[in-house]
PDB file of N, CA and C in Angstrom:
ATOM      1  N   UNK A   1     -40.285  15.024  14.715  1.00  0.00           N
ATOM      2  CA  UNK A   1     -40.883  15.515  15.927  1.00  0.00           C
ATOM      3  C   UNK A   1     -40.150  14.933  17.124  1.00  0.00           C
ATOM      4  N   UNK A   2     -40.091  16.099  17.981  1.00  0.00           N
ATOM      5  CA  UNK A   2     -39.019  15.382  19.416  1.00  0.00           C
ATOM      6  C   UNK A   2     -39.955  15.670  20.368  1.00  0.00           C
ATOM      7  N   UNK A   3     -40.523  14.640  21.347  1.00  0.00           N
ATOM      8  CA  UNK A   3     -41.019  14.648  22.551  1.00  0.00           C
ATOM      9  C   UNK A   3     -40.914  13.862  23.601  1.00  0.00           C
ATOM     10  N   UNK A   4     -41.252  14.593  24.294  1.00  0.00           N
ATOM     11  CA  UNK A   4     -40.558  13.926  26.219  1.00  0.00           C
ATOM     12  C   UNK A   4     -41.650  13.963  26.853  1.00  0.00           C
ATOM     13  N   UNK A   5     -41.796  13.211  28.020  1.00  0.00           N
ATOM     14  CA  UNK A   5     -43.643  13.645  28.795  1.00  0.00           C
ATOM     15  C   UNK A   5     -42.929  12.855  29.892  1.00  0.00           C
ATOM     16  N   UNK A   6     -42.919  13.501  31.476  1.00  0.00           N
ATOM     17  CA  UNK A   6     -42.398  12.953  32.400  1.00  0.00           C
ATOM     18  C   UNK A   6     -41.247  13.021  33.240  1.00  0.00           C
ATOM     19  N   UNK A   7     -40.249  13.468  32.443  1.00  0.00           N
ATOM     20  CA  UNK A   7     -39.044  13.801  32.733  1.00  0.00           C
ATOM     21  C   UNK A   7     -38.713  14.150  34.028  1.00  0.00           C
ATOM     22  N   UNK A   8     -37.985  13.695  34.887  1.00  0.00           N
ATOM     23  CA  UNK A   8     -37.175  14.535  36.092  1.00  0.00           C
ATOM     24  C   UNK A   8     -35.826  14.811  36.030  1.00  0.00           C
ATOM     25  N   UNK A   9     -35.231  15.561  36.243  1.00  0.00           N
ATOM     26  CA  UNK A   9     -33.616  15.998  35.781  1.00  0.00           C
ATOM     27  C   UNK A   9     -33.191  15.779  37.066  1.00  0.00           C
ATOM     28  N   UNK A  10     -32.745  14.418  37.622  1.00  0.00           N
ATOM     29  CA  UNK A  10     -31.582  13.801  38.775  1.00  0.00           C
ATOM     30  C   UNK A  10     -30.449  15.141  38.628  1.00  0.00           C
ATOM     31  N   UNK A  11     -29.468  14.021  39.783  1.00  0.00           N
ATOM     32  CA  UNK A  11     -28.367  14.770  39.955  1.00  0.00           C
ATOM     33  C   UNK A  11     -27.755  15.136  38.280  1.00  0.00           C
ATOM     34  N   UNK A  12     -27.695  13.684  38.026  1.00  0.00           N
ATOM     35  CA  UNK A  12     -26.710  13.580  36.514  1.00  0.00           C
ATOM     36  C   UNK A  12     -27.576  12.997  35.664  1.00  0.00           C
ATOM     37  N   UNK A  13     -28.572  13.633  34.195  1.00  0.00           N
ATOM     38  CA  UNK A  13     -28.780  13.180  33.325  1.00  0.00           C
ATOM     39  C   UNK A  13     -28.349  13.468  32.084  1.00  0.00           C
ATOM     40  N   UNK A  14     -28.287  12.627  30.935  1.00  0.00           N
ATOM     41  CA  UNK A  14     -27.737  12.493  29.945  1.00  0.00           C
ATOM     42  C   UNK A  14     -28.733  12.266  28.540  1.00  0.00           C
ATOM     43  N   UNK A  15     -28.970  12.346  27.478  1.00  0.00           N
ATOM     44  CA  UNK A  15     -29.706  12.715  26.380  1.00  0.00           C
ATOM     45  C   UNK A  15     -28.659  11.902  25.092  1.00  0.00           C
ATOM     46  N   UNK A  16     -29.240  10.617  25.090  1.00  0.00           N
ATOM     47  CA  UNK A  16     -28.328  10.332  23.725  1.00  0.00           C
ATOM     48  C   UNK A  16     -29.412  10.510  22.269  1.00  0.00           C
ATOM     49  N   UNK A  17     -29.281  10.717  21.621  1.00  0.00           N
ATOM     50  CA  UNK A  17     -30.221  10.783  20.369  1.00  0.00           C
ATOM     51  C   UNK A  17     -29.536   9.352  19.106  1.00  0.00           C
ATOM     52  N   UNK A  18     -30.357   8.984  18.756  1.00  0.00           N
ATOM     53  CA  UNK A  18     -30.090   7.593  18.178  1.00  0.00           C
ATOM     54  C   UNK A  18     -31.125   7.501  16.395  1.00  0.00           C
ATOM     55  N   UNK A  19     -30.491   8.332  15.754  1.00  0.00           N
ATOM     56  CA  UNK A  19     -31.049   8.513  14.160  1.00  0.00           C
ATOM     57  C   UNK A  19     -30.387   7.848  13.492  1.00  0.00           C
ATOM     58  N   UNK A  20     -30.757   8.108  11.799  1.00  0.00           N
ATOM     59  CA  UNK A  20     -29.995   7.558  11.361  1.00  0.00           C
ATOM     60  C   UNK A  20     -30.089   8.504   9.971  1.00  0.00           C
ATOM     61  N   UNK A  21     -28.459   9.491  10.090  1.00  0.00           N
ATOM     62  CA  UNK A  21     -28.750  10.484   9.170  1.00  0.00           C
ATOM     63  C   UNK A  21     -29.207  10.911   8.154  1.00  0.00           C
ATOM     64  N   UNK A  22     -29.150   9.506   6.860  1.00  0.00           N
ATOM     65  CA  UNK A  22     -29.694   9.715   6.035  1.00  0.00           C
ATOM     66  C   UNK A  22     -31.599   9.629   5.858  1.00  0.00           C
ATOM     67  N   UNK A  23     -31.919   9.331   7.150  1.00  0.00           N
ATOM     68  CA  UNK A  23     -33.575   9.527   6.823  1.00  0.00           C
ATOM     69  C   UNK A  23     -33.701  10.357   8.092  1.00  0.00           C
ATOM     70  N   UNK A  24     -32.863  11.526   8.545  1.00  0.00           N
ATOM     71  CA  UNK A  24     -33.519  12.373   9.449  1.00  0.00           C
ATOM     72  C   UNK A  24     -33.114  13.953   8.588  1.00  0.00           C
ATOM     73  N   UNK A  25     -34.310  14.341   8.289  1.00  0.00           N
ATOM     74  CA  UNK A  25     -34.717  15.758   7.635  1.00  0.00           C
ATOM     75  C   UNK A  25     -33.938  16.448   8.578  1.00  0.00           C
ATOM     76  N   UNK A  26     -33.330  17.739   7.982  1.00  0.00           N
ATOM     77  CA  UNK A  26     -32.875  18.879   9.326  1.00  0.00           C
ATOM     78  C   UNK A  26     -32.009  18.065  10.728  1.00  0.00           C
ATOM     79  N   UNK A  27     -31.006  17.402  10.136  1.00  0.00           N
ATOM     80  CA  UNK A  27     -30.236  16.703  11.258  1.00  0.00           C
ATOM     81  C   UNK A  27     -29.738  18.399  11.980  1.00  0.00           C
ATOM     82  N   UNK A  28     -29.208  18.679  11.541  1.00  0.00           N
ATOM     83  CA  UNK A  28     -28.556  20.070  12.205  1.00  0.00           C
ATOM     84  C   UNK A  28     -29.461  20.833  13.489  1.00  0.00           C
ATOM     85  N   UNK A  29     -30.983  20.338  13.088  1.00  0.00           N
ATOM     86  CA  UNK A  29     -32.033  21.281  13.946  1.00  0.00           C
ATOM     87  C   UNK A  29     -32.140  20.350  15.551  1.00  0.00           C
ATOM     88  N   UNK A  30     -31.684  19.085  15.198  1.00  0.00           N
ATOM     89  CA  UNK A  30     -32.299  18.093  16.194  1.00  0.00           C
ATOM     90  C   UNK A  30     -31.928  18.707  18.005  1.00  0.00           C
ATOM     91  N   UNK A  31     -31.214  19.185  18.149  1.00  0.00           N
ATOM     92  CA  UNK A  31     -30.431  19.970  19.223  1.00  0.00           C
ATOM     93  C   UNK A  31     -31.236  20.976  19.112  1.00  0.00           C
ATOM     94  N   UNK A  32     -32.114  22.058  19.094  1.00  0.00           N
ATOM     95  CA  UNK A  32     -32.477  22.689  18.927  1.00  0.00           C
ATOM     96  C   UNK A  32     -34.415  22.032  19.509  1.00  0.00           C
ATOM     97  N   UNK A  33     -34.410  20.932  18.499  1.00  0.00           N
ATOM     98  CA  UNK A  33     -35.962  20.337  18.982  1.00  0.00           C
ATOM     99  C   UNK A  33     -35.837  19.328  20.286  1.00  0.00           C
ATOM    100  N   UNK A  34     -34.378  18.648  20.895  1.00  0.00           N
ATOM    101  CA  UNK A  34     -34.055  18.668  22.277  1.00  0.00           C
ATOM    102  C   UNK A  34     -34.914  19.688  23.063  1.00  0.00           C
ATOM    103  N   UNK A  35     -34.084  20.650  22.744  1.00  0.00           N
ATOM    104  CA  UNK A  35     -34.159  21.766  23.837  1.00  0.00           C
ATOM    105  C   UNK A  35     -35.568  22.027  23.844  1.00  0.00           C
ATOM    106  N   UNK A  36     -36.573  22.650  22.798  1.00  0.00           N
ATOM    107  CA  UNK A  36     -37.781  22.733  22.954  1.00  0.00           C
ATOM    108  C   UNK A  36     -39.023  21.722  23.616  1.00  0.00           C
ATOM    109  N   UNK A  37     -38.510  20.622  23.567  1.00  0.00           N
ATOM    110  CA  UNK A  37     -39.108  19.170  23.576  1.00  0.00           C
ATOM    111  C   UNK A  37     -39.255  19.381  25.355  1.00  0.00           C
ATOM    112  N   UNK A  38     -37.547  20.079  25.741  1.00  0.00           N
ATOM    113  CA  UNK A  38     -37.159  19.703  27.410  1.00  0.00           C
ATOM    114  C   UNK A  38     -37.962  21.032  27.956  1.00  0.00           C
ATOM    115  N   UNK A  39     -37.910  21.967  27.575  1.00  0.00           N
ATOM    116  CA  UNK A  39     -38.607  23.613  28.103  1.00  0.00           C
ATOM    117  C   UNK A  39     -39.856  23.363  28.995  1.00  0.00           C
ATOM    118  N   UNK A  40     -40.727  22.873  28.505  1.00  0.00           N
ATOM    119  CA  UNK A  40     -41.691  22.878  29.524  1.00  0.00           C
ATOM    120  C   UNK A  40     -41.362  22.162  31.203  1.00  0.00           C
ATOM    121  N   UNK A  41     -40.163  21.343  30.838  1.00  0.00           N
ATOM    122  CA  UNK A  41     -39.777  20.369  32.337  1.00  0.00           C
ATOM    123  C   UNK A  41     -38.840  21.148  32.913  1.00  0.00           C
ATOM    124  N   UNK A  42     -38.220  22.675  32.393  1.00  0.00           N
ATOM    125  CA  UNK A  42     -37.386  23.209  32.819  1.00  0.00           C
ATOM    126  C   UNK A  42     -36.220  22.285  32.957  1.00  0.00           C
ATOM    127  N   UNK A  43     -35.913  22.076  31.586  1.00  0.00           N
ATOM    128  CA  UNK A  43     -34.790  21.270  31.457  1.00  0.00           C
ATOM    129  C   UNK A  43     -34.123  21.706  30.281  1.00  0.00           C
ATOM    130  N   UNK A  44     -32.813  21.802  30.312  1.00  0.00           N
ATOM    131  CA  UNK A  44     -32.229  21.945  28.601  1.00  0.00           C
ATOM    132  C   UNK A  44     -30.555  21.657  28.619  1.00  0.00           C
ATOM    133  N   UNK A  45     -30.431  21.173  27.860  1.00  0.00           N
ATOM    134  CA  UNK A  45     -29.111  20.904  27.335  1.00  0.00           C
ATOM    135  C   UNK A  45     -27.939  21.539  28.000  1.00  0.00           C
ATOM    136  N   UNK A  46     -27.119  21.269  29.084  1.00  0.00           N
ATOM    137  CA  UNK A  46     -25.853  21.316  29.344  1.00  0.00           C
ATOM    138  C   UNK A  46     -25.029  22.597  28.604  1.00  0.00           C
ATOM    139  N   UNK A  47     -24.453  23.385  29.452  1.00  0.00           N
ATOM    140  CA  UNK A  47     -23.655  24.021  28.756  1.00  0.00           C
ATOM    141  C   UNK A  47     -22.041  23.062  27.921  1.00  0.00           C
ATOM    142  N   UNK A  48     -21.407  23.589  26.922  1.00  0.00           N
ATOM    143  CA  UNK A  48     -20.232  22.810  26.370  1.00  0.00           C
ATOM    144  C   UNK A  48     -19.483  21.605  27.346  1.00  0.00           C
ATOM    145  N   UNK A  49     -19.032  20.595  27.162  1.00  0.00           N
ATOM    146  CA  UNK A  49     -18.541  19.641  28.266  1.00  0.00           C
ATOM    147  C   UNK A  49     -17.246  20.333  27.482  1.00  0.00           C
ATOM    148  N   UNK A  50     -15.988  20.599  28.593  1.00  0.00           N
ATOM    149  CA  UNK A  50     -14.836  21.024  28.380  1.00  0.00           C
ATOM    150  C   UNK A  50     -14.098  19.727  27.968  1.00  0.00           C
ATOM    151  N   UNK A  51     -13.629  20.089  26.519  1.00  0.00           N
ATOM    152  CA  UNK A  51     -12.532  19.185  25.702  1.00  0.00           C
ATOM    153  C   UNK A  51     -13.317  18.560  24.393  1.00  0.00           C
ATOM    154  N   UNK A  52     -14.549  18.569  24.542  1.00  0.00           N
ATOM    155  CA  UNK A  52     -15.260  18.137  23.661  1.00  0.00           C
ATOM    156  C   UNK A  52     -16.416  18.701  22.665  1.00  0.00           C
ATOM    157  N   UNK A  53     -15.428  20.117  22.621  1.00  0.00           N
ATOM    158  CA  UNK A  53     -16.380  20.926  21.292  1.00  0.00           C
ATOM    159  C   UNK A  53     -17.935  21.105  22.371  1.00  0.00           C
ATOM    160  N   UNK A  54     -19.181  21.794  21.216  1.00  0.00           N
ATOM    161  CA  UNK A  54     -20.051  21.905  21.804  1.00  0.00           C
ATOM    162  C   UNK A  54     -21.100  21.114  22.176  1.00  0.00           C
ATOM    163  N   UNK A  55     -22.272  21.252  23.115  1.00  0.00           N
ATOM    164  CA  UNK A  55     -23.442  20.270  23.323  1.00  0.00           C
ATOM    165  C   UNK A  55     -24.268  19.718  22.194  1.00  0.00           C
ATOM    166  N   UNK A  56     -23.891  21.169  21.144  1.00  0.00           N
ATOM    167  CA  UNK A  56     -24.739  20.246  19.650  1.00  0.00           C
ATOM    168  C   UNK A  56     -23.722  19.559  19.054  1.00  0.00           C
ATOM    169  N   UNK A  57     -22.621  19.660  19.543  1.00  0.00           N
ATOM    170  CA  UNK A  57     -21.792  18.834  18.528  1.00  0.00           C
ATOM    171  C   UNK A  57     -21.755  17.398  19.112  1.00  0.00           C
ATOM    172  N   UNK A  58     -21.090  17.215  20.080  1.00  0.00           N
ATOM    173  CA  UNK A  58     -21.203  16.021  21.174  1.00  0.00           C
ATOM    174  C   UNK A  58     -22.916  15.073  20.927  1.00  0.00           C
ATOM    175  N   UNK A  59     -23.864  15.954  20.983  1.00  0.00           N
ATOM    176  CA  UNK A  59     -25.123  15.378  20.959  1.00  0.00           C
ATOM    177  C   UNK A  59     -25.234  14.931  18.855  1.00  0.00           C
ATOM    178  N   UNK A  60     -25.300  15.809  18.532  1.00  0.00           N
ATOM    179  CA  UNK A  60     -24.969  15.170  16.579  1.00  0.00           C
ATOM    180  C   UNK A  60     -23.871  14.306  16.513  1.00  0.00           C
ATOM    181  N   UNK A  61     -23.115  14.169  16.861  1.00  0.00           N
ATOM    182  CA  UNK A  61     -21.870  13.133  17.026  1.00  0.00           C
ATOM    183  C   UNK A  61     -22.144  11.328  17.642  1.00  0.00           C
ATOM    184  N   UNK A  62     -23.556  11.322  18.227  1.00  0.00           N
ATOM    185  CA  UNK A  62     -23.674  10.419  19.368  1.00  0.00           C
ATOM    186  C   UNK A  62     -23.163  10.339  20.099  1.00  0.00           C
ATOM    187  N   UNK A  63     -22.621  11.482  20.653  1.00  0.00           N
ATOM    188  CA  UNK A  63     -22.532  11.220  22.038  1.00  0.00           C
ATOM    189  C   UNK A  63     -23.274  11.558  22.960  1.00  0.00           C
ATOM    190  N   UNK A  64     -23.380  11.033  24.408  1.00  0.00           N
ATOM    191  CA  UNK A  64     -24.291  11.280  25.208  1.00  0.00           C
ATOM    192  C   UNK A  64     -24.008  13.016  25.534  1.00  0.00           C
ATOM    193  N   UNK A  65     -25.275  14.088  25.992  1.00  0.00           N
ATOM    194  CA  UNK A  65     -25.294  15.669  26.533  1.00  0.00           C
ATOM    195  C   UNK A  65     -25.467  15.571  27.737  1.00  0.00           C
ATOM    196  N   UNK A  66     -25.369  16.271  28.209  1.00  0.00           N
ATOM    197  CA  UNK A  66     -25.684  16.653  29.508  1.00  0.00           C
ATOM    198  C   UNK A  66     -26.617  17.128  29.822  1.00  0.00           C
ATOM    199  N   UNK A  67     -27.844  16.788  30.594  1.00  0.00           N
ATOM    200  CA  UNK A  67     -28.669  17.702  31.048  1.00  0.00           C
ATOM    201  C   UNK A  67     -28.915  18.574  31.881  1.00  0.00           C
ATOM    202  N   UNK A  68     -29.467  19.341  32.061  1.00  0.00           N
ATOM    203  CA  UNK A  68     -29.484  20.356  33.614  1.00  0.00           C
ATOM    204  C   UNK A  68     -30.961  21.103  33.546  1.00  0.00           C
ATOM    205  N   UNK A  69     -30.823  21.176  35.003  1.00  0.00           N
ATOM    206  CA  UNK A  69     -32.466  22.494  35.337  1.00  0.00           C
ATOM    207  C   UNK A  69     -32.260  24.306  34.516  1.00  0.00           C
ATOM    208  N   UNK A  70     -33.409  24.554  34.113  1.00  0.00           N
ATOM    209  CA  UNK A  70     -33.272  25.918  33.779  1.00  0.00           C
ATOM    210  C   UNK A  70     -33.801  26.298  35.012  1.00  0.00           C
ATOM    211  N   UNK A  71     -33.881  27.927  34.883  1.00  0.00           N
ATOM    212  CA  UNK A  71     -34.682  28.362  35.882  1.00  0.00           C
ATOM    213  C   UNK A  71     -35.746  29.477  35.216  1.00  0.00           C
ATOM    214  N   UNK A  72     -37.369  28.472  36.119  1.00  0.00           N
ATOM    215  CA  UNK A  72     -38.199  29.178  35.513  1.00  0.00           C
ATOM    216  C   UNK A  72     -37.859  31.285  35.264  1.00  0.00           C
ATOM    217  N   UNK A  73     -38.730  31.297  34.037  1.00  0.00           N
ATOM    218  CA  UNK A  73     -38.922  32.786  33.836  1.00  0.00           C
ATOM    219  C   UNK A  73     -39.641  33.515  34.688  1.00  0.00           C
ATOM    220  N   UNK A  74     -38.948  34.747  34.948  1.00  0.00           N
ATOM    221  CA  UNK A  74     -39.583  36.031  36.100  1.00  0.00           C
ATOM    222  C   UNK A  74     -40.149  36.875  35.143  1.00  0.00           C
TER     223      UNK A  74
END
């Protein structure tokens, strides 16, 4: 289970995730329960950082993502 309560998305925030693969079920999904976790704060995962493959990869990799504002739905 991934949850957030509070969140404000500054100029520059970042999302490191800190598991440990062999006791996390569905590692592949964790990027995915990010993003759902951030939706209600209108927040989600960074588009690709250029040079470094994608945001799920960078974020499954440990490395720090990028965060950013969505914009609410019309």
């Amino acid at each position: 289970m991934t949850a957030l309560s509070g969140i404000e998305t500054p100029q520059e925030a970042r999302i490191h995730l800190s598991v440990e693969p062999a006791e996390t079920p569905n590692l592949d999904g964790l990027p995915l329960c990010a993003r759902e976790a951030l939706a209600p704060f209108l927040t989600t995962l960074a588009f690709p950082v250029s040079g470094h493959g994608t945001v799920d990869e960078r974020l499954l990799n440990t490395g720090p993502a990028p965060l950013t504002k969505t914009r609410p739905r019309t």
